[in-house]
Protein backbone atom coordinates (compact mmCIF):
# COMPACT_ATOMS: atom_id res chain seq x y z
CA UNK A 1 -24.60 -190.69 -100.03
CA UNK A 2 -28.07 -189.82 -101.47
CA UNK A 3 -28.02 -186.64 -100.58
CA UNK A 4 -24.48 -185.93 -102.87
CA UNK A 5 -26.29 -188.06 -105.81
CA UNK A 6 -29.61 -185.69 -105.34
CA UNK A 7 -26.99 -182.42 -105.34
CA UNK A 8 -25.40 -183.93 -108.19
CA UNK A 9 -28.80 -184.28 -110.19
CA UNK A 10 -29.72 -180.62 -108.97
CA UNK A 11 -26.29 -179.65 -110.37
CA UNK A 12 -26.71 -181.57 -114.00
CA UNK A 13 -30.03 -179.97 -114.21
CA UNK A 14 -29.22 -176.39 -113.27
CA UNK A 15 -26.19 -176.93 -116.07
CA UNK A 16 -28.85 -178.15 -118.06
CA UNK A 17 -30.85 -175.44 -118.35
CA UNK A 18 -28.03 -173.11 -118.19
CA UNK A 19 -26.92 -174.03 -121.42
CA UNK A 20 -30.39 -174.16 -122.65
CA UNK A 21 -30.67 -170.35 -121.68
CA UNK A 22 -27.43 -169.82 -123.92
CA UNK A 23 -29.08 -171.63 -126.43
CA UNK A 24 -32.09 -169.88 -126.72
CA UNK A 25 -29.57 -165.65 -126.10
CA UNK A 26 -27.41 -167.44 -129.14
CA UNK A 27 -29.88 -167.98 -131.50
CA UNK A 28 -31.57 -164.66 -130.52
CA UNK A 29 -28.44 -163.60 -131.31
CA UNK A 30 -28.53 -164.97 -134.47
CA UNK A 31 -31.60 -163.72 -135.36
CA UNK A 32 -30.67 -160.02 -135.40
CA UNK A 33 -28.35 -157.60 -137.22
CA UNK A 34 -27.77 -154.29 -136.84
CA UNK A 35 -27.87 -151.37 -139.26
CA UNK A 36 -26.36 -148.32 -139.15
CA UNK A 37 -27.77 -145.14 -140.10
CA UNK A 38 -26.15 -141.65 -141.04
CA UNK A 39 -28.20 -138.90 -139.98
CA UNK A 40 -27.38 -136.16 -142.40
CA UNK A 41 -28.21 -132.93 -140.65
CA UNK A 42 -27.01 -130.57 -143.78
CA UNK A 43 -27.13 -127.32 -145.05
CA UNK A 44 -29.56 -126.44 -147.53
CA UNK A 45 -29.48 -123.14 -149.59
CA UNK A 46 -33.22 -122.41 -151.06
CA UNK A 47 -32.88 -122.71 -154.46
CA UNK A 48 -29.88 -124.04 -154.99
CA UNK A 49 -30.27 -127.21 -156.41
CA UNK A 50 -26.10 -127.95 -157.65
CA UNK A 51 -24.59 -126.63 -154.69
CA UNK A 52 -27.13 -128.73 -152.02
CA UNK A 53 -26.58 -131.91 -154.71
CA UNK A 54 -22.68 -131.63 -153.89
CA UNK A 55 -22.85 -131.20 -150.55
CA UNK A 56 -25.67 -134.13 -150.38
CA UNK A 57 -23.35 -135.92 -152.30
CA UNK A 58 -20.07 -135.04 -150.10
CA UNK A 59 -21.69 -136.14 -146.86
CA UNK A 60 -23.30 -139.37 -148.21
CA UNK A 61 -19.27 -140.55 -149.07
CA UNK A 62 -18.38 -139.62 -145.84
CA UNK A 63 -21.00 -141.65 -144.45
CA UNK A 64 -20.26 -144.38 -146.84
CA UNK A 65 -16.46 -143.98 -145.76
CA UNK A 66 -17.65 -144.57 -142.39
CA UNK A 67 -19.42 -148.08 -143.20
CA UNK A 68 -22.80 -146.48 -143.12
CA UNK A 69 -25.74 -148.92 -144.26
CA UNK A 70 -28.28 -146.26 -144.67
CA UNK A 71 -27.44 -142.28 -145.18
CA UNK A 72 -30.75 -140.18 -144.53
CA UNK A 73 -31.01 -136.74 -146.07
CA UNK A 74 -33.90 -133.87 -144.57
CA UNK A 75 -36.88 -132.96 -146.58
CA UNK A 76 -36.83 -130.71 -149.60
CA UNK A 77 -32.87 -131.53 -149.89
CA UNK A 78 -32.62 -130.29 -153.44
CA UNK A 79 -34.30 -127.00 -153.55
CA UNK A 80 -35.15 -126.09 -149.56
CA UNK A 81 -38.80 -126.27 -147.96
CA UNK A 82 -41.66 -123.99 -149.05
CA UNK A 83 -39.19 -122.15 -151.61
CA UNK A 84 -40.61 -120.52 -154.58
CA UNK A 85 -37.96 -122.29 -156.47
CA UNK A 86 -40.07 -124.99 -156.14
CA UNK A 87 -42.79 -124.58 -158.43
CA UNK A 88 -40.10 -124.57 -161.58
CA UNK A 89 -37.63 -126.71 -160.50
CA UNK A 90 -39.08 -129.31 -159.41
CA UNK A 91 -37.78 -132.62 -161.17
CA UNK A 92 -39.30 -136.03 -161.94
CA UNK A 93 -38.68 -139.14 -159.87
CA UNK A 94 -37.37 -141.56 -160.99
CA UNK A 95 -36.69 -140.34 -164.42
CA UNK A 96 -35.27 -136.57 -163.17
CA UNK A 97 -31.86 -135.40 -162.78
CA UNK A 98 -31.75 -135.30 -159.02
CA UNK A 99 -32.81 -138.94 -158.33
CA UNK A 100 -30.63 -139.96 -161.10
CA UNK A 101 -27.71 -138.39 -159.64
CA UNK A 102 -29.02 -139.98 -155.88
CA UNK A 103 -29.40 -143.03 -157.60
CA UNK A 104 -25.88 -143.28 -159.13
CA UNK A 105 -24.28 -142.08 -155.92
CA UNK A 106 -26.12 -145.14 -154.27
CA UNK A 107 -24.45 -147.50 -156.39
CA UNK A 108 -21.61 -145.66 -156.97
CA UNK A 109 -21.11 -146.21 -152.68
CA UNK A 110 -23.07 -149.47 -152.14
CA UNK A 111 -24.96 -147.28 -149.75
CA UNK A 112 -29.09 -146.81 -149.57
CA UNK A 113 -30.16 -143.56 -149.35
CA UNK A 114 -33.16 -141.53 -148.15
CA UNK A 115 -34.11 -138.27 -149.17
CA UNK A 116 -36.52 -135.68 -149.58
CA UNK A 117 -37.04 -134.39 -152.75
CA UNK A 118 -39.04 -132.01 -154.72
CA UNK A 119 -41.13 -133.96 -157.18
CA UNK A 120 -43.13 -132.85 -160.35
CA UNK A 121 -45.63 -135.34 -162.12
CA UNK A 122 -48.09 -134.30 -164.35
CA UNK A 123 -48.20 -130.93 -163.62
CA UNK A 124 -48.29 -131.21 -160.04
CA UNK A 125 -45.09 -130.69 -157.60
CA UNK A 126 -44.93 -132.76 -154.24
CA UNK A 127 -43.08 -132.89 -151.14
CA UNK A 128 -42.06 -136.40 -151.58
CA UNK A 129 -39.26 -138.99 -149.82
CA UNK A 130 -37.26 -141.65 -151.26
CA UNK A 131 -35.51 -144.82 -150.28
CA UNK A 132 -33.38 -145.60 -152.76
CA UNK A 133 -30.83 -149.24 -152.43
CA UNK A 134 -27.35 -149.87 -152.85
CA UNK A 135 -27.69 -150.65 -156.65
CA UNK A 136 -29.54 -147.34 -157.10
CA UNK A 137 -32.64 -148.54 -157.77
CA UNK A 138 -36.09 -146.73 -156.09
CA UNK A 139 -37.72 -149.15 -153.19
CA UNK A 140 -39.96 -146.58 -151.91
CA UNK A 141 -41.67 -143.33 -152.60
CA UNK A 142 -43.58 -141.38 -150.55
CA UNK A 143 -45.49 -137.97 -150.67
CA UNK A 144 -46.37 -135.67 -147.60
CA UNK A 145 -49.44 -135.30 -146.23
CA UNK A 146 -49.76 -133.79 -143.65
CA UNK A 147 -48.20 -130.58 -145.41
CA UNK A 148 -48.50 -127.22 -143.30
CA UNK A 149 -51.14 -124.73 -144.57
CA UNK A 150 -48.18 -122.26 -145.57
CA UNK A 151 -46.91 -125.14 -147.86
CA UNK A 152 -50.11 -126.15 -149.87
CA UNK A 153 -49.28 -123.39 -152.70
CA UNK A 154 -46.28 -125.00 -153.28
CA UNK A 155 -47.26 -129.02 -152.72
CA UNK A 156 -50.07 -131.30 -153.77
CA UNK A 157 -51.04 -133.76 -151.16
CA UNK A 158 -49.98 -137.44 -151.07
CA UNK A 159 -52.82 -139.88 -151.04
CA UNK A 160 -51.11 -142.60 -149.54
CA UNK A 161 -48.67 -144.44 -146.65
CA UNK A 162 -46.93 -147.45 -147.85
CA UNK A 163 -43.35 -149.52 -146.52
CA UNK A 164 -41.29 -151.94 -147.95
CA UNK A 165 -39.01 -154.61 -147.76
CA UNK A 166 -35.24 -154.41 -147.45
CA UNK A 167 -32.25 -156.38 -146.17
CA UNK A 168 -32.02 -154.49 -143.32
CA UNK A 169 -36.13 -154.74 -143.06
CA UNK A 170 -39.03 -153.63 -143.36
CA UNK A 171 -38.80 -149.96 -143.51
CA UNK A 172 -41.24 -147.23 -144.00
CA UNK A 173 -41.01 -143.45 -144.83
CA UNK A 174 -42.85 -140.27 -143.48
CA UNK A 175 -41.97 -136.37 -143.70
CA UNK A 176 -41.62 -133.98 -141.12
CA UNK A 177 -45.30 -132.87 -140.02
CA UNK A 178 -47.03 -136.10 -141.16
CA UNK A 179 -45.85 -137.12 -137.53
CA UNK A 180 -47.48 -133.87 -136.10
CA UNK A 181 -50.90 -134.61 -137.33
CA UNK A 182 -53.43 -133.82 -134.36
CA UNK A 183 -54.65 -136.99 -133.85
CA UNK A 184 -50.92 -139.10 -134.67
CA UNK A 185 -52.94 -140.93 -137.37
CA UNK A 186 -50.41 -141.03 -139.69
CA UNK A 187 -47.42 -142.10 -137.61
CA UNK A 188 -49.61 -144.95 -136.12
CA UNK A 189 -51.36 -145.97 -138.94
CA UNK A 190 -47.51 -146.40 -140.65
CA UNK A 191 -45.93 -148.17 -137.63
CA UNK A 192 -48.53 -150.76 -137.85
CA UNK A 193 -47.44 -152.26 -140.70
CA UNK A 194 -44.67 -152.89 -138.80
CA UNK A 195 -41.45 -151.95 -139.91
CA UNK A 196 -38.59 -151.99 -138.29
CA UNK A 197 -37.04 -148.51 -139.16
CA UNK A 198 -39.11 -145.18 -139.62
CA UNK A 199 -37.09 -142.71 -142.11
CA UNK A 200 -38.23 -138.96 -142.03
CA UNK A 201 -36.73 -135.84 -143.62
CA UNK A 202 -37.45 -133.20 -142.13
CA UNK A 203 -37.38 -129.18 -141.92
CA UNK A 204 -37.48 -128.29 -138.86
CA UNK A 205 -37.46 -124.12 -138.21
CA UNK A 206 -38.07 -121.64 -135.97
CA UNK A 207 -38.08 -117.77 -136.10
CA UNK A 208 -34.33 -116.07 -135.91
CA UNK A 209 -34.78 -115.10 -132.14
CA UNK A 210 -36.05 -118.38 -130.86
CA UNK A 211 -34.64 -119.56 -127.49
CA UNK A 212 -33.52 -122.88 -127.19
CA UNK A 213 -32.53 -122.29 -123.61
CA UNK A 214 -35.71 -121.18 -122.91
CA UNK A 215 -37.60 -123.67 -124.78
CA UNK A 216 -35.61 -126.58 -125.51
CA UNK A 217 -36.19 -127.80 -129.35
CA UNK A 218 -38.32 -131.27 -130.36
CA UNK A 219 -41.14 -131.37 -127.58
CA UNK A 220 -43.59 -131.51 -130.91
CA UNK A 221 -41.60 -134.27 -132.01
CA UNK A 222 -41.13 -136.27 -128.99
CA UNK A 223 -44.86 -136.35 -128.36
CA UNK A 224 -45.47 -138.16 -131.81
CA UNK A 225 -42.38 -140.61 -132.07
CA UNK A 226 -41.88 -142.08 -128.46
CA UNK A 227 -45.04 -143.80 -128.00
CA UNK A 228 -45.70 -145.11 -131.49
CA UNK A 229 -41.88 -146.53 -131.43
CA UNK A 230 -42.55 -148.27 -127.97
CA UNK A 231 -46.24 -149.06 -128.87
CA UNK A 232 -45.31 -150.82 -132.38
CA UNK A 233 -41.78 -151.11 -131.15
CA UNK A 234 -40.08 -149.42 -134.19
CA UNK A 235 -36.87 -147.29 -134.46
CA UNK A 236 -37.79 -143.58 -135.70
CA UNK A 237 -35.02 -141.60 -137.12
CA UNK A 238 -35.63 -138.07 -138.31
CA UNK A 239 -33.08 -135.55 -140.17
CA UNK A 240 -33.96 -131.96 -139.88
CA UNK A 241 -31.48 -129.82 -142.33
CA UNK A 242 -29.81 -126.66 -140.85
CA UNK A 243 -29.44 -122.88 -142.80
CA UNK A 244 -31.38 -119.59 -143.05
CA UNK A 245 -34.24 -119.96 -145.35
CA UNK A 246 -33.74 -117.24 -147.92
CA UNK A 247 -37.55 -117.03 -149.64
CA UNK A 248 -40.94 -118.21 -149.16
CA UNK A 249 -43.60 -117.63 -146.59
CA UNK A 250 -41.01 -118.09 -143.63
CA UNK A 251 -37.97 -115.76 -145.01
CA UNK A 252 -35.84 -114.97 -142.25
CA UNK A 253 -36.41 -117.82 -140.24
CA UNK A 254 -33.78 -120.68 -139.25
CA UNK A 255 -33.78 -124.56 -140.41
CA UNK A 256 -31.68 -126.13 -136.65
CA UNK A 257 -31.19 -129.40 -137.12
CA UNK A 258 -31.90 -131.32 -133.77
CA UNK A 259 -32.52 -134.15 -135.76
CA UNK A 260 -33.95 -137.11 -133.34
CA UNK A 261 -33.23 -140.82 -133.44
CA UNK A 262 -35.37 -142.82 -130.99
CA UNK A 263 -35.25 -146.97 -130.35
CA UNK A 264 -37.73 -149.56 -130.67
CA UNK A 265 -38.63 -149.20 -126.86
CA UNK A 266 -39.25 -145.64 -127.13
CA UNK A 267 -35.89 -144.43 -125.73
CA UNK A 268 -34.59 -141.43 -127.50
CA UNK A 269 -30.89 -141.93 -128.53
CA UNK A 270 -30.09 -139.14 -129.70
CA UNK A 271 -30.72 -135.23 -130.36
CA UNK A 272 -28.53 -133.98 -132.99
CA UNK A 273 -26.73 -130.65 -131.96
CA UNK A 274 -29.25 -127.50 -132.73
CA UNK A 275 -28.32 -124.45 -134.55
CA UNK A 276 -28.33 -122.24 -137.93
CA UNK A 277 -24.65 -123.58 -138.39
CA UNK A 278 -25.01 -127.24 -137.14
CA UNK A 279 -24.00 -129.52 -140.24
CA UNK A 280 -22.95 -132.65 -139.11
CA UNK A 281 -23.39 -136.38 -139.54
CA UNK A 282 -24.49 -138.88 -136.69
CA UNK A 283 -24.57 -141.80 -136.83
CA UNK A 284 -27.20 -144.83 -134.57
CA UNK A 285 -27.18 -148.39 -134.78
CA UNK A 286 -30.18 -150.04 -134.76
CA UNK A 287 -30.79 -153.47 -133.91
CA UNK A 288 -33.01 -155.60 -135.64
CA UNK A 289 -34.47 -158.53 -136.82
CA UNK A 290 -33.06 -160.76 -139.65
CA UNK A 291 -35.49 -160.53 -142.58
């Protein structure tokens, strides 16, 4: 007889904390969301700032259509990387023509949007990223630093690193080669401020005859983002843009997309497809806290 009442009282208390356990995976539960992101891996003519507008604005209502939360464009969207184009057509942000028409498309899809842009302000242009919300207004703005030696005729440097607060988040910007900094200093000095979601356009190219069967594309990349996300324990998502790039110091060479998304443990997710012709959009869920 004791021995059933002492298996009983082992049983109550195993049930006990069973439920506890349940408690404590429900309101862990609870205390996440997940956002998902539309990696916009498009095609962008040098120069062209209408037609790359409305096909930036084509894909982000796809990705809207699709119940995106966040639709992330590559650097330079508007005019291409390192094109000469750049030095006259650069716009102002907010006040230009190219964030306006961002803006409005933000609102016009409840959507927030990340892009790169090319930005003039007081007679300086700048490689610079946005995050812009769903009611079109500007949460974030940052300009590259880290800026290749073959870009500095065409970009001033940024003099800062900043994030901000969202309601999917903290969430901080970067471009392209501010990751590849010798030393990672940028990346790491980002992710700790914590944010939950690293944004980067990018422009990722490589000469016509390069050999992704030969040499894989994103080792560069992949060095920089895997052990800052699992260090700080941030998602990293990155969207290279695909096309030839028609002027500048690299003429003749190819933008390939392989745009990289990478979790909050340092896993990659996913490596968008490579290639000249590889427009697509993606799309990763990210899990994260409540804010």
């Amino acid at each position: 007889m004791k021995e059933r009442i002492i298996l009983l009282i082992f049983a109550m208390l195993m049930l006990s904390g069973k439920h506890l356990i349940m408690g404590q995976e429900i309101k862990t539960i609870q205390d996440t969301m997940t956002v998902k992101i539309a990696m916009i891996q498009m095609k962008v003519v040098g120069g062209n700032l209408e037609d790359n507008l409305q096909r930036a604005e084509k894909m982000v209502e796809e990705a809207a259509s699709n119940g995106a939360d966040i639709a992330v464009l590559p650097e330079c969207m508007d005019l291409g990387w390192t094109h000469p184009s750049s030095l006259i057509k650069a716009t102002a942000i907010p006040d230009g023509e190219v964030f306006s028409r961002l803006s409005a498309l933000a609102k016009k899809h409840q959507i927030f949007i990340c892009s790169g842009l090319t930005e003039r302000d007081q007679g300086k242009v700048f490689n610079s990223a946005v995050l812009i919300d769903h009611q079109g207004s500007l949460l974030l703005k940052h300009r590259k630093i880290n800026e290749l030696d073959i870009g500095k005729p065409y970009y001033a440097t940024g003099d800062r690193i900043n994030v901000t607060d969202t309601r999917f988040g903290r969430i901080g910007l970067m471009i392209c080669a501010d990751a590849g900094a010798e030393d990672h200093s940028i990346i790491n000095a980002l992710a700790r401020m914590e944010p939950a979601i690293i944004l980067s356009p990018s422009a990722w190219a490589v000469p016509s005859d390069y050999d992704p069967v030969k040499q894989p594309y994103g080792e560069i990349w992949r060095k920089a983002y895997l052990p800052t996300a699992e260090k700080f324990g941030t998602y990293i998502i990155s969207v290279s843009n695909v096309g030839h790039m028609n002027d500048g110091p690299w003429k003749g060479w190819d933008c390939i997309g392989a745009s990289l998304a990478i979790d909050s443990k340092g896993k990659e997710i996913l490596q968008c497809k490579y290639g000249v012709n590889a427009e697509l959009i993606a799309y990763v869920t990210c899990k994260v806290k409540k804010p």
